[in-house]
PDB file of N, CA and C in Angstrom:
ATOM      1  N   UNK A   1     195.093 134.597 265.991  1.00  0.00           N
ATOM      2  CA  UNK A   1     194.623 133.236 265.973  1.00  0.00           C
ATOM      3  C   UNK A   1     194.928 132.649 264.597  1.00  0.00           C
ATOM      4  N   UNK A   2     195.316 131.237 264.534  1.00  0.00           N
ATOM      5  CA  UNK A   2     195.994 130.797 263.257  1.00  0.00           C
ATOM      6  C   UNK A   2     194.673 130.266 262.856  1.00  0.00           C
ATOM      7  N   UNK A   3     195.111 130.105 261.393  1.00  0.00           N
ATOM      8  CA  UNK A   3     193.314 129.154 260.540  1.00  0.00           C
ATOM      9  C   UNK A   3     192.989 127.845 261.274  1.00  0.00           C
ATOM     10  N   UNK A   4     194.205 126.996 261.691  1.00  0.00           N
ATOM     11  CA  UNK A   4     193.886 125.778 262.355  1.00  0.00           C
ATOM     12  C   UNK A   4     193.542 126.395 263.382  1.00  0.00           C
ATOM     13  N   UNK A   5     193.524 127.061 264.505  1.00  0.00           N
ATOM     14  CA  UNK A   5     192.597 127.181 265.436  1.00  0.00           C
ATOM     15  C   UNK A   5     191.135 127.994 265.566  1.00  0.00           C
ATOM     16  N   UNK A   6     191.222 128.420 264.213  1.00  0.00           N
ATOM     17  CA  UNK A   6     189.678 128.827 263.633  1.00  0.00           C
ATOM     18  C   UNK A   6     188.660 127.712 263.178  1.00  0.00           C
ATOM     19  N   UNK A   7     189.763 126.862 262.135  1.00  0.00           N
ATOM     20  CA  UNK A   7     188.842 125.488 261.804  1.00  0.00           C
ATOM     21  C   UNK A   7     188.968 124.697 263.352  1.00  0.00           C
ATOM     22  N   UNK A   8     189.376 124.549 263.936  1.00  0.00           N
ATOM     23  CA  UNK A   8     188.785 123.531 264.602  1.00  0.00           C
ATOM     24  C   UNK A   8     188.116 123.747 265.714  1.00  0.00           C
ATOM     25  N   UNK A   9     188.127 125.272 265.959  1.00  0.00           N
ATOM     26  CA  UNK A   9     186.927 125.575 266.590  1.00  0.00           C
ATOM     27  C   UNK A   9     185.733 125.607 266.342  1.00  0.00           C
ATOM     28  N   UNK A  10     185.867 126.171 264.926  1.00  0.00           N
ATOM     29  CA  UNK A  10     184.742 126.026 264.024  1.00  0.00           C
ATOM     30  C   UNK A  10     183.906 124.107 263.851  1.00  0.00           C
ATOM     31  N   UNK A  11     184.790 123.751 263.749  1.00  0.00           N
ATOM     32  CA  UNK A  11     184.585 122.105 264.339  1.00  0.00           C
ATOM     33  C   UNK A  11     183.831 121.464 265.050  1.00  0.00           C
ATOM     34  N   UNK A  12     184.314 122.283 266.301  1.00  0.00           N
ATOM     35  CA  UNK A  12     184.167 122.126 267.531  1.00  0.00           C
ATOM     36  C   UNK A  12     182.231 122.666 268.083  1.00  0.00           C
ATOM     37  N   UNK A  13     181.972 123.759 267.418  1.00  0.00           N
ATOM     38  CA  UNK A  13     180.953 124.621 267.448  1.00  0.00           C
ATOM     39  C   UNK A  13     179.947 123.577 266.679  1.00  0.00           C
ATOM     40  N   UNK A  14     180.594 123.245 265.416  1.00  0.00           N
ATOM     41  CA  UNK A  14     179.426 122.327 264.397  1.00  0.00           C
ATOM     42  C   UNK A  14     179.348 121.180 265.208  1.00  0.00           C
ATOM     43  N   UNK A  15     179.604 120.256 265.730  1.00  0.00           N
ATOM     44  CA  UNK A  15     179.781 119.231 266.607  1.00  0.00           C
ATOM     45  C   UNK A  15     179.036 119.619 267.940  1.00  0.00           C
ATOM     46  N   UNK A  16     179.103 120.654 268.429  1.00  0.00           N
ATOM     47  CA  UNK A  16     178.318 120.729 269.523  1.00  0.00           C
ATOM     48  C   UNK A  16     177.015 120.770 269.299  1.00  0.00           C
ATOM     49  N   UNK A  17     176.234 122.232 268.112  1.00  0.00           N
ATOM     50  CA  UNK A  17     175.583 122.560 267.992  1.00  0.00           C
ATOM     51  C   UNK A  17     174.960 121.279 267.597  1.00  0.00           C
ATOM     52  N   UNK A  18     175.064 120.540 266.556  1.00  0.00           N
ATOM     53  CA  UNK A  18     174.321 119.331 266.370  1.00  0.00           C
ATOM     54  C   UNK A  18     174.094 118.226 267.157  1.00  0.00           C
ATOM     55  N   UNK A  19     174.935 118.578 268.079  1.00  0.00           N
ATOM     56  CA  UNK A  19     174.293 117.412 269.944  1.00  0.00           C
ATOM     57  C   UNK A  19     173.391 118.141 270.613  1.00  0.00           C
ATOM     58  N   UNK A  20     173.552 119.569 270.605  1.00  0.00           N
ATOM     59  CA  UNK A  20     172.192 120.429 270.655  1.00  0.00           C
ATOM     60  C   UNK A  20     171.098 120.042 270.433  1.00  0.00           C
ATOM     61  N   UNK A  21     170.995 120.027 269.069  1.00  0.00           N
ATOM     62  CA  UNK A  21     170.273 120.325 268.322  1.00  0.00           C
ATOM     63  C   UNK A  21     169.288 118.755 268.337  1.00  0.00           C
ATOM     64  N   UNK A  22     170.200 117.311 268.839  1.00  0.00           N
ATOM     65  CA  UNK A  22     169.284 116.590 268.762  1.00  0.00           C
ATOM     66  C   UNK A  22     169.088 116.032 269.805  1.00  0.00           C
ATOM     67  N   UNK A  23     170.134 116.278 271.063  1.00  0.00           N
ATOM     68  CA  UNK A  23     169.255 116.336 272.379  1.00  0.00           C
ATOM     69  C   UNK A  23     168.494 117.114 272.938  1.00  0.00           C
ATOM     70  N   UNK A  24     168.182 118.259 272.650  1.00  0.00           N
ATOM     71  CA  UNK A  24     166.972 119.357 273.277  1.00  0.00           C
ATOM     72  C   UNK A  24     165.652 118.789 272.928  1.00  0.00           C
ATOM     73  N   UNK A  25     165.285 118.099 271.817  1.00  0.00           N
ATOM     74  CA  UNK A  25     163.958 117.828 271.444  1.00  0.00           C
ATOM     75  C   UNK A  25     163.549 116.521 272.398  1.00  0.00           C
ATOM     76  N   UNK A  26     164.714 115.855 272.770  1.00  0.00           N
ATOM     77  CA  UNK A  26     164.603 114.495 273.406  1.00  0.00           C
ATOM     78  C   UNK A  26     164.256 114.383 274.617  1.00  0.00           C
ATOM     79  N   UNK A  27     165.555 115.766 275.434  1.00  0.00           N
ATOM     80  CA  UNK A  27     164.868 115.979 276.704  1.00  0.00           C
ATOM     81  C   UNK A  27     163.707 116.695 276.785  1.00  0.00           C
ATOM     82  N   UNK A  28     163.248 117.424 275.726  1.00  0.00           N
ATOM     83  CA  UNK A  28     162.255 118.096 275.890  1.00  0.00           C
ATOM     84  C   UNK A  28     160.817 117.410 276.100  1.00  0.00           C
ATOM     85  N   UNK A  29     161.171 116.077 275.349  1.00  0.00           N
ATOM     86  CA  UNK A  29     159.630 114.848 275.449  1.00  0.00           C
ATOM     87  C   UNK A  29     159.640 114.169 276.291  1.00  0.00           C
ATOM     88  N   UNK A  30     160.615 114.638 277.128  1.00  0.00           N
ATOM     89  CA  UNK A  30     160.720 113.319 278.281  1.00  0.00           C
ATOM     90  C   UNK A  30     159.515 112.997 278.946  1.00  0.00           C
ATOM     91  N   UNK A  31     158.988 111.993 279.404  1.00  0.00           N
ATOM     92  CA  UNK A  31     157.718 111.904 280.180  1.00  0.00           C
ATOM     93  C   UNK A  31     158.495 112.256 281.409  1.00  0.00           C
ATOM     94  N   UNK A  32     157.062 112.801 282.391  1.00  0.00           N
ATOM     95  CA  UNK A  32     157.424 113.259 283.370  1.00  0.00           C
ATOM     96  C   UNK A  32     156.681 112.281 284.273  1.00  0.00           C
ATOM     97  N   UNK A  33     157.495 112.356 285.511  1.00  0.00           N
ATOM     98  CA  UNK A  33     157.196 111.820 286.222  1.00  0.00           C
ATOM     99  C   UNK A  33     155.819 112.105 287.523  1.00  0.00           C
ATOM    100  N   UNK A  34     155.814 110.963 288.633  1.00  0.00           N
ATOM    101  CA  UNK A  34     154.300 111.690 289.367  1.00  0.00           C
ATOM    102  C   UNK A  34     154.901 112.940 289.851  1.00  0.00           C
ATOM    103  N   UNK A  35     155.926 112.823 290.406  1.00  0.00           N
ATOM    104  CA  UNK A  35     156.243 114.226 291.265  1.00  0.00           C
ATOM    105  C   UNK A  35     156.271 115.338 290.543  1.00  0.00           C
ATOM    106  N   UNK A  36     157.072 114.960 289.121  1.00  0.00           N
ATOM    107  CA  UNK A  36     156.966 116.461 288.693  1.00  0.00           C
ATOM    108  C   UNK A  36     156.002 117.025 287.795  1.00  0.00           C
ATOM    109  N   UNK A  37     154.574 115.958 287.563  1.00  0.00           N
ATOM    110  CA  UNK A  37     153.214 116.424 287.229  1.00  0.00           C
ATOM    111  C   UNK A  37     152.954 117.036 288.723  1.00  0.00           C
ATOM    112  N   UNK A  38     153.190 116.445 289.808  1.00  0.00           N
ATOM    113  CA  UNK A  38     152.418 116.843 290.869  1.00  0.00           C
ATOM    114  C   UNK A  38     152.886 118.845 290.908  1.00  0.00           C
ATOM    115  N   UNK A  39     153.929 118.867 290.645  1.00  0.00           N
ATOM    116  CA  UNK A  39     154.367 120.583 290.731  1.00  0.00           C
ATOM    117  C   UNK A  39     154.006 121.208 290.019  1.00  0.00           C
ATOM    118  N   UNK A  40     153.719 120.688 288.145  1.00  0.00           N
ATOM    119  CA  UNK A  40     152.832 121.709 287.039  1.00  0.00           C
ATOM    120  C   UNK A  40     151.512 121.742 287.269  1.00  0.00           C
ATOM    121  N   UNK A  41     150.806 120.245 287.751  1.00  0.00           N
ATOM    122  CA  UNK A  41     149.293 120.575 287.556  1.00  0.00           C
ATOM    123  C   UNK A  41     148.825 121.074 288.385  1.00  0.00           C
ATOM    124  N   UNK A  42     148.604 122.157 289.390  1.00  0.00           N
ATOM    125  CA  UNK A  42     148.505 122.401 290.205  1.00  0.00           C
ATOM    126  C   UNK A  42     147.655 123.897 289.269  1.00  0.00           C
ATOM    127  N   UNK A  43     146.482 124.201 289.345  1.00  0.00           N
ATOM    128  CA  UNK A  43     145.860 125.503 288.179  1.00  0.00           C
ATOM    129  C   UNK A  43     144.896 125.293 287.544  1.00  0.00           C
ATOM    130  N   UNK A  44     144.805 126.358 286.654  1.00  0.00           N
ATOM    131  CA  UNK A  44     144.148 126.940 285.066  1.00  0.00           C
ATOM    132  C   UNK A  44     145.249 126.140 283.844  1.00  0.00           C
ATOM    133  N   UNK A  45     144.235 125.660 282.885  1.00  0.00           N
ATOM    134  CA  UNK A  45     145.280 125.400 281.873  1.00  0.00           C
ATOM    135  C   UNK A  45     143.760 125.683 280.887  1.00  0.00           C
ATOM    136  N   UNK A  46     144.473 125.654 279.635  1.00  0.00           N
ATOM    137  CA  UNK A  46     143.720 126.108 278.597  1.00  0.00           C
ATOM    138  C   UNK A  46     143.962 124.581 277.516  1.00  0.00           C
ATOM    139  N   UNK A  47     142.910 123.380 277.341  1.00  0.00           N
ATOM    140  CA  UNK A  47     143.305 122.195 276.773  1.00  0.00           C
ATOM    141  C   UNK A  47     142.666 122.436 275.755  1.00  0.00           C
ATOM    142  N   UNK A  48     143.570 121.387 274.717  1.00  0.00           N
ATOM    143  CA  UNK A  48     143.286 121.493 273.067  1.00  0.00           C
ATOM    144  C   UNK A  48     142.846 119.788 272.651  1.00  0.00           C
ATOM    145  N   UNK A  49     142.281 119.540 272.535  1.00  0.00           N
ATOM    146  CA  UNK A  49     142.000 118.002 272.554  1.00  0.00           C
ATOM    147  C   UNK A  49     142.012 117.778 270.797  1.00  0.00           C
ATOM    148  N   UNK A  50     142.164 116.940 270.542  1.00  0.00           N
ATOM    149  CA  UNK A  50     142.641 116.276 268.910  1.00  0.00           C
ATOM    150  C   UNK A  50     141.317 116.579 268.248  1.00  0.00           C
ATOM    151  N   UNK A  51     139.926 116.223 268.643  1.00  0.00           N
ATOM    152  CA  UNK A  51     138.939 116.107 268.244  1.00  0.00           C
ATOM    153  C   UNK A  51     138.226 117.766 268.012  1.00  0.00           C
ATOM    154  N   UNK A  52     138.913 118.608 268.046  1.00  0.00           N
ATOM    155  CA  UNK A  52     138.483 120.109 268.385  1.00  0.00           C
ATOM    156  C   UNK A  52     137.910 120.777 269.336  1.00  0.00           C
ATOM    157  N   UNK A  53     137.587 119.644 269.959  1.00  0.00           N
ATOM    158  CA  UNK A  53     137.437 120.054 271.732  1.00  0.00           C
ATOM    159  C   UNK A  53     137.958 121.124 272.400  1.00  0.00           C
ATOM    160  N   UNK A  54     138.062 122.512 273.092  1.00  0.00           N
ATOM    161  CA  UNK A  54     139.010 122.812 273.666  1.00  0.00           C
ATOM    162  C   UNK A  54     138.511 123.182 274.948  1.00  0.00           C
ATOM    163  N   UNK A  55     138.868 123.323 276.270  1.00  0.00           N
ATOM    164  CA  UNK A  55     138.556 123.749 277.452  1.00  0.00           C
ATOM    165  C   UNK A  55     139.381 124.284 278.241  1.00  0.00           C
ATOM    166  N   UNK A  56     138.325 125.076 279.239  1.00  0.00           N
ATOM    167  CA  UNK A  56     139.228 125.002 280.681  1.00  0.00           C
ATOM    168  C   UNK A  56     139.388 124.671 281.751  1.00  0.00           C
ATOM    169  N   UNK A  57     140.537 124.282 282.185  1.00  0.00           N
ATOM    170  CA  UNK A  57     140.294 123.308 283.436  1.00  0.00           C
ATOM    171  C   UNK A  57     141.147 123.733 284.582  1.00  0.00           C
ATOM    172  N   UNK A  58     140.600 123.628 285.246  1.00  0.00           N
ATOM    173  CA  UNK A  58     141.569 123.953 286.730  1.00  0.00           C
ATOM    174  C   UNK A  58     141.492 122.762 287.868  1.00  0.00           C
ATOM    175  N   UNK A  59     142.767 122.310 288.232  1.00  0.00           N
ATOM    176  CA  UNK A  59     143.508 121.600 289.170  1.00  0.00           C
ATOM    177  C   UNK A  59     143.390 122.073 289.915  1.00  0.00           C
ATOM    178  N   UNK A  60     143.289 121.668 290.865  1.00  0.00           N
ATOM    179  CA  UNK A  60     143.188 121.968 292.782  1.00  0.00           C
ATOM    180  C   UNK A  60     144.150 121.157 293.217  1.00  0.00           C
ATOM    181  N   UNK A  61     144.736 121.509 294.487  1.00  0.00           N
ATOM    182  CA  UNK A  61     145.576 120.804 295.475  1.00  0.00           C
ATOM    183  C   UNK A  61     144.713 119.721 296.016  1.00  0.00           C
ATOM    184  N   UNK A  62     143.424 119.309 295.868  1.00  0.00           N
ATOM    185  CA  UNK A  62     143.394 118.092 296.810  1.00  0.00           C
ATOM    186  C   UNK A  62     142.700 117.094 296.181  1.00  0.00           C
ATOM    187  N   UNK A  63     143.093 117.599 294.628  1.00  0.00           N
ATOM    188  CA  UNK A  63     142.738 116.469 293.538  1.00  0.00           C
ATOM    189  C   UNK A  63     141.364 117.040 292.884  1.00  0.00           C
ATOM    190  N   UNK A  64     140.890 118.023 292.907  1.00  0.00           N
ATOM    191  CA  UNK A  64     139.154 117.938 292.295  1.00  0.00           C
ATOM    192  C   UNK A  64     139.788 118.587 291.155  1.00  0.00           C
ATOM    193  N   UNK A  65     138.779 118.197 290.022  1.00  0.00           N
ATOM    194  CA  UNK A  65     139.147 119.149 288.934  1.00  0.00           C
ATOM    195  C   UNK A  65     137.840 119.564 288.151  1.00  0.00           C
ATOM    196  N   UNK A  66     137.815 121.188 287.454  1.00  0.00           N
ATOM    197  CA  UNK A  66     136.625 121.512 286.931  1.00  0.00           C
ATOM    198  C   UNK A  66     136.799 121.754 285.252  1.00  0.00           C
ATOM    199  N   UNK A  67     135.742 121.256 284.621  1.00  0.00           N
ATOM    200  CA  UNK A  67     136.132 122.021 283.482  1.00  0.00           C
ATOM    201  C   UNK A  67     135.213 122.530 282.578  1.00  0.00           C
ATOM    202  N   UNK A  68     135.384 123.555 282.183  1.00  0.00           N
ATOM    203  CA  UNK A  68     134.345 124.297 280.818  1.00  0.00           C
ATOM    204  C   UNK A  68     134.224 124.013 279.466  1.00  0.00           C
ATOM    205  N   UNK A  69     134.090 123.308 278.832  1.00  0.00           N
ATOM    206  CA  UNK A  69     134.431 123.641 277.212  1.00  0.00           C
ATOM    207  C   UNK A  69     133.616 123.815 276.419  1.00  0.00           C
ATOM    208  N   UNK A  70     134.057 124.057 275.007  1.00  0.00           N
ATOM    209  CA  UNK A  70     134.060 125.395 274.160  1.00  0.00           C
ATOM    210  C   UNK A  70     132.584 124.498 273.799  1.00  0.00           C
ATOM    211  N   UNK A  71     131.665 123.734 273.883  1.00  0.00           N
ATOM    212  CA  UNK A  71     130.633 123.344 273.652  1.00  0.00           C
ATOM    213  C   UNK A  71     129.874 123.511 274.699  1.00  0.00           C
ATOM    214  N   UNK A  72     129.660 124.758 276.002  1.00  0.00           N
ATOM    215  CA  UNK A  72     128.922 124.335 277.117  1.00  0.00           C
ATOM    216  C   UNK A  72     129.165 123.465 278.228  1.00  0.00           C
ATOM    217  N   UNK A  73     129.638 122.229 277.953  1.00  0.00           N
ATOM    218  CA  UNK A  73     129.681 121.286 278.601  1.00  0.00           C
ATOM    219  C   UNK A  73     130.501 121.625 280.016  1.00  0.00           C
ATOM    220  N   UNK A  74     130.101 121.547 281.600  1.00  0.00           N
ATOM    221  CA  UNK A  74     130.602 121.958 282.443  1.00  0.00           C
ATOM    222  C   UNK A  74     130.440 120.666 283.458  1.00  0.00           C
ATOM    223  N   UNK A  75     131.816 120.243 283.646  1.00  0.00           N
ATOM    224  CA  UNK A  75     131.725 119.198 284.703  1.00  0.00           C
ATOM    225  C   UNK A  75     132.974 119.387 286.022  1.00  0.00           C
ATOM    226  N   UNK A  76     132.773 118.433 287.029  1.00  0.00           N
ATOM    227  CA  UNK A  76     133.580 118.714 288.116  1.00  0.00           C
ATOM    228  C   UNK A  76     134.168 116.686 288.313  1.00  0.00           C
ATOM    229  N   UNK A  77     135.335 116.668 288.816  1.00  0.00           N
ATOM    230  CA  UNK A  77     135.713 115.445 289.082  1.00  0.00           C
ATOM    231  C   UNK A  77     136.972 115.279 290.039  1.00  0.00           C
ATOM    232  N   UNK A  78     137.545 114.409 289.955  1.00  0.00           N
ATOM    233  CA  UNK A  78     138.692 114.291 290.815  1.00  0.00           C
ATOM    234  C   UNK A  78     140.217 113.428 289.818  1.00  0.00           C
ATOM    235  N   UNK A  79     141.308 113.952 290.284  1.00  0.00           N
ATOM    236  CA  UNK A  79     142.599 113.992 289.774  1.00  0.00           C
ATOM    237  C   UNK A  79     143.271 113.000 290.657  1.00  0.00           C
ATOM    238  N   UNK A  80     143.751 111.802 290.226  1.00  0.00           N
ATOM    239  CA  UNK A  80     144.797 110.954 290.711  1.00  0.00           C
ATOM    240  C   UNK A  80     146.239 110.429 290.137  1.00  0.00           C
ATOM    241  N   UNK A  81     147.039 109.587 290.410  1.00  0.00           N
ATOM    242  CA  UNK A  81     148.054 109.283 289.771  1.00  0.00           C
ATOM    243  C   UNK A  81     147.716 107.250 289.915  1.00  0.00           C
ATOM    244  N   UNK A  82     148.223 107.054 289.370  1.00  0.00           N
ATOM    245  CA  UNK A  82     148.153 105.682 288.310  1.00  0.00           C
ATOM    246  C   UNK A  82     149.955 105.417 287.977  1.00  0.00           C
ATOM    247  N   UNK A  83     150.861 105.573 288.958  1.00  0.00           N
ATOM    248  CA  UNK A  83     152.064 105.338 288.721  1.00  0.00           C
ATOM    249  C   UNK A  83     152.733 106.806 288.197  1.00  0.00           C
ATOM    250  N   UNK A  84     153.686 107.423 286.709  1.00  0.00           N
ATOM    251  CA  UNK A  84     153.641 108.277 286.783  1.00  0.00           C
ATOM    252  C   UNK A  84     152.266 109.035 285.544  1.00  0.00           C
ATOM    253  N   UNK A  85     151.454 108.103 286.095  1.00  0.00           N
ATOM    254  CA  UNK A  85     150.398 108.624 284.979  1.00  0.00           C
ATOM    255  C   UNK A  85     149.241 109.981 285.753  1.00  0.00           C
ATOM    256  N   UNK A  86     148.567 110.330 285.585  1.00  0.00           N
ATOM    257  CA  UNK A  86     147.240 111.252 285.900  1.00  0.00           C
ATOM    258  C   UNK A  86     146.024 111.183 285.370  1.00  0.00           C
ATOM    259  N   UNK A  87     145.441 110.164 285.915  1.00  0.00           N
ATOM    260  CA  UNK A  87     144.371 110.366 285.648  1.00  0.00           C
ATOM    261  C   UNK A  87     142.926 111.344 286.606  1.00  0.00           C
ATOM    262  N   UNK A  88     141.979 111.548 285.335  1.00  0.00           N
ATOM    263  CA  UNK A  88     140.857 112.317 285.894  1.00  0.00           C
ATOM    264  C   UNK A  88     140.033 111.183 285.291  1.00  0.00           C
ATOM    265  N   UNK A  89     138.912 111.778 286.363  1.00  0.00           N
ATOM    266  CA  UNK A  89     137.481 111.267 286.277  1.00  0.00           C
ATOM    267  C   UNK A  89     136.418 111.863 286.496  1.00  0.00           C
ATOM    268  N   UNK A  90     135.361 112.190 285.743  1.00  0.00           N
ATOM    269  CA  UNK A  90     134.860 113.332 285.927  1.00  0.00           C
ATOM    270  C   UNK A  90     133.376 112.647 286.261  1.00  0.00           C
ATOM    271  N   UNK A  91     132.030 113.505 286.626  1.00  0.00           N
ATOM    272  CA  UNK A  91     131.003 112.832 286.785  1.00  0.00           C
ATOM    273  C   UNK A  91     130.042 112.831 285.995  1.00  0.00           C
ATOM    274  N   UNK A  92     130.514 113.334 284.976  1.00  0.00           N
ATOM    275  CA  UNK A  92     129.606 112.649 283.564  1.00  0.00           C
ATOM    276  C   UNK A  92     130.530 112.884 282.221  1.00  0.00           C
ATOM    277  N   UNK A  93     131.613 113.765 282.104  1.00  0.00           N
ATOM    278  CA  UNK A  93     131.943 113.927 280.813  1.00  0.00           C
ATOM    279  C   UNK A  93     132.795 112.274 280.861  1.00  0.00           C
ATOM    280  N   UNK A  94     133.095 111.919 279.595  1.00  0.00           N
ATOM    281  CA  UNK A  94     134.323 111.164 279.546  1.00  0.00           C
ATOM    282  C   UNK A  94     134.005 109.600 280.105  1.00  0.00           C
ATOM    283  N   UNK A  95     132.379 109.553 279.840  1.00  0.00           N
ATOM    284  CA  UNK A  95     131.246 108.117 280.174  1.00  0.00           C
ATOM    285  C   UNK A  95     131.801 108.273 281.805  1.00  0.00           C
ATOM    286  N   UNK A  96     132.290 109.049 281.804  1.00  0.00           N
ATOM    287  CA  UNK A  96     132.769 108.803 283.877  1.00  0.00           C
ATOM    288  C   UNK A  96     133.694 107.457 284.079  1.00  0.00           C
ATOM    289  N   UNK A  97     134.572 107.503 283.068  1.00  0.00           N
ATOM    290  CA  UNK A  97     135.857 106.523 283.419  1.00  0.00           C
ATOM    291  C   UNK A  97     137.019 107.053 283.716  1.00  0.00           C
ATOM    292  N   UNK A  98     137.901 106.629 284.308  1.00  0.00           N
ATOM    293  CA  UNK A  98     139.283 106.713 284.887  1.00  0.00           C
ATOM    294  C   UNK A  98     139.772 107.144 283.453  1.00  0.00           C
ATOM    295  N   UNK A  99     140.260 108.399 282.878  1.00  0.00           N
ATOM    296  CA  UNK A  99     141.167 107.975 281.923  1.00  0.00           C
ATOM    297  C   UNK A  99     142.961 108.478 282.498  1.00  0.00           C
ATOM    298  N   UNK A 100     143.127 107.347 282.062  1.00  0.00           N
ATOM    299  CA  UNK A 100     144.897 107.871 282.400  1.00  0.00           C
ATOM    300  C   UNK A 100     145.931 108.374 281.262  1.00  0.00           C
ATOM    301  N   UNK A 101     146.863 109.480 281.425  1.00  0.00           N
ATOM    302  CA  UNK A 101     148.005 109.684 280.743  1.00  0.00           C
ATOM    303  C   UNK A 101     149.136 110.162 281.436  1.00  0.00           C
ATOM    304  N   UNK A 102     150.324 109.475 280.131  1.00  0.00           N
ATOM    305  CA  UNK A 102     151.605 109.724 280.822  1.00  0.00           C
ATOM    306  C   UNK A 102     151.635 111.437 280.349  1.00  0.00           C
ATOM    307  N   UNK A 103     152.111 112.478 280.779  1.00  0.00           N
ATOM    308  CA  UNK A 103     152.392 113.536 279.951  1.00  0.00           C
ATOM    309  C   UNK A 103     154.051 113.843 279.961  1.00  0.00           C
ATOM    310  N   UNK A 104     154.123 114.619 278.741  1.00  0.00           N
ATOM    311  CA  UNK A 104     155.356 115.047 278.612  1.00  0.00           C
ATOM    312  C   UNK A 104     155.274 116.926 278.493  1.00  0.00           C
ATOM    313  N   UNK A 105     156.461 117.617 279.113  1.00  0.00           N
ATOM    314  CA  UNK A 105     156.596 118.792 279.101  1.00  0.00           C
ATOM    315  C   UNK A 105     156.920 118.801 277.872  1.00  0.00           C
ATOM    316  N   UNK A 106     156.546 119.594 276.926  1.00  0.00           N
ATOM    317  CA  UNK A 106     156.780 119.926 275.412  1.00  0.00           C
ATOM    318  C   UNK A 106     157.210 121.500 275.192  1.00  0.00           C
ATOM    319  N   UNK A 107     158.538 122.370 275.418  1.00  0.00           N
ATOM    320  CA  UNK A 107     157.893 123.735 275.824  1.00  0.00           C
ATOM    321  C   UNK A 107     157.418 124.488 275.705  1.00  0.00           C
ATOM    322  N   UNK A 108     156.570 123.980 277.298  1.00  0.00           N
ATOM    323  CA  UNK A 108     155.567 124.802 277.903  1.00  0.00           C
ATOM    324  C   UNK A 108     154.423 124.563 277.448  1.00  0.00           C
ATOM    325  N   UNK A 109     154.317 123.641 276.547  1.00  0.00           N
ATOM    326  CA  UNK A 109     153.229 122.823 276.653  1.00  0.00           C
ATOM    327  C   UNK A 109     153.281 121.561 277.213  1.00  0.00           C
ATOM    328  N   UNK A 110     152.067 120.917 277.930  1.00  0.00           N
ATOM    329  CA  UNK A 110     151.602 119.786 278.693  1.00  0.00           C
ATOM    330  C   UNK A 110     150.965 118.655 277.691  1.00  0.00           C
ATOM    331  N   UNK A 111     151.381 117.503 277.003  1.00  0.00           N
ATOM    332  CA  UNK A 111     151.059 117.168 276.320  1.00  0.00           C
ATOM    333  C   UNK A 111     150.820 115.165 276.722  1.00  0.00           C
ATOM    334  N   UNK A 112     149.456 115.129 276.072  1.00  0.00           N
ATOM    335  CA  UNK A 112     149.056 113.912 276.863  1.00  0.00           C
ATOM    336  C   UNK A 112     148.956 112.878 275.573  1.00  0.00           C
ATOM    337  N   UNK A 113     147.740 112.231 275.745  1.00  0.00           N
ATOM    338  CA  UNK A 113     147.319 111.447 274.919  1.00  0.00           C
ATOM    339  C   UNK A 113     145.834 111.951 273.671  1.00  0.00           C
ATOM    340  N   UNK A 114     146.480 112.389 273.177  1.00  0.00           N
ATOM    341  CA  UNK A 114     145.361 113.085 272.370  1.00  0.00           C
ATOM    342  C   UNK A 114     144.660 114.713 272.877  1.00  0.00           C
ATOM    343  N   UNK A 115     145.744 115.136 273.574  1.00  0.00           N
ATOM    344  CA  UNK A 115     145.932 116.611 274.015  1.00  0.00           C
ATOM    345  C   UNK A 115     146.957 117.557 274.452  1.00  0.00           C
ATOM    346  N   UNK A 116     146.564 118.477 274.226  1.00  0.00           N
ATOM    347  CA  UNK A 116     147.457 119.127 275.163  1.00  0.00           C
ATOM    348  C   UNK A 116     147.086 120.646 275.593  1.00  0.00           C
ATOM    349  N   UNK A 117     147.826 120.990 276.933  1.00  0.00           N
ATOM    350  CA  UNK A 117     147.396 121.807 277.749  1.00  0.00           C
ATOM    351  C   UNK A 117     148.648 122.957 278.119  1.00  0.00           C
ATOM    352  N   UNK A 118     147.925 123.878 278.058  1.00  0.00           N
ATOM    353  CA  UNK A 118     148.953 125.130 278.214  1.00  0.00           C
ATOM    354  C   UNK A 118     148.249 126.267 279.624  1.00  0.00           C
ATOM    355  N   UNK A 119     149.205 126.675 280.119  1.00  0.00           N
ATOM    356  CA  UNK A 119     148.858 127.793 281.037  1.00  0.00           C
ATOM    357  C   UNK A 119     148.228 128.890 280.828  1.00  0.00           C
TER     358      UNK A 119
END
C-alpha cells in the first residue's frame, strides 16, 4: 500500500469518525415518539428525579402505574399519552395533576423533564 493510500484513508477514518462522533449523541436525544414510549414503558424502572427524589415505579399494560419512593411515599395512578408525550397522574403524589413529558432514550436511560429512569 503506497503513503497516499494510507493518508487518505487515514482521512477518510478522521472524517468519518467525527460524523460519528457528532451524530450518535444527536440520535441518541432524539425524543421519542407515542409508539415507541408505548414499547419501553411497559415495567419496573428505577427514577432519579432532580430534587433527590428517587423511586420505583412500575408500568402496566393498561395504563395504571405504582410507585415507592425513597421517602415512604407509596401511590398508585394511571399512564396516558398527550400526543408523543406521557403523562401520569397519580392520586395524591404530584397535587394529583396530569403531568406530561416528552422523553428521550439517552443510553438506556429514559430521560424526561427533570428525571430520569432506568431499568
Amino acid at each position: 500500500m503506497s503513503f497516499l493510500n494510507v493518508r487518505a484513508n487515514f482521512r477518510f477514518l478522521s472524517v468519518f469518525c467525527f460524523v460519528c462522533a457528532y451524530l450518535v449523541p444527536a440520535i441518541a436525544a432524539d425524543k421519542l415518539t407515542a409508539a415507541e414510549i408505548r414499547k419501553l414503558l411497559i415495567g419496573t424502572y428505577h427514577v432519579s428525579v432532580a430534587d433527590s427524589v428517587t423511586a420505583i415505579a412500575v408500568f402496566t399494560p393498561g395504563g395504571g402505574v405504582s410507585v415507592v419512593t425513597n421517602k415512604g411515599e407509596k401511590d398508585t395512578g394511571r399512564w396516558s399519552f398527550s400526543g408523543n408525550k406521557v403523562c401520569v397522574q397519580f392520586k395524591h403524589l404530584l397535587d394529583h395533576k396530569s403531568n406530561c413529558s416528552s422523553l428521550v432514550n439517552d443510553g438506556g436511560a429514559i430521560r424526561g423533564n427533570g428525571f430520569t429512569a432506568r431499568r
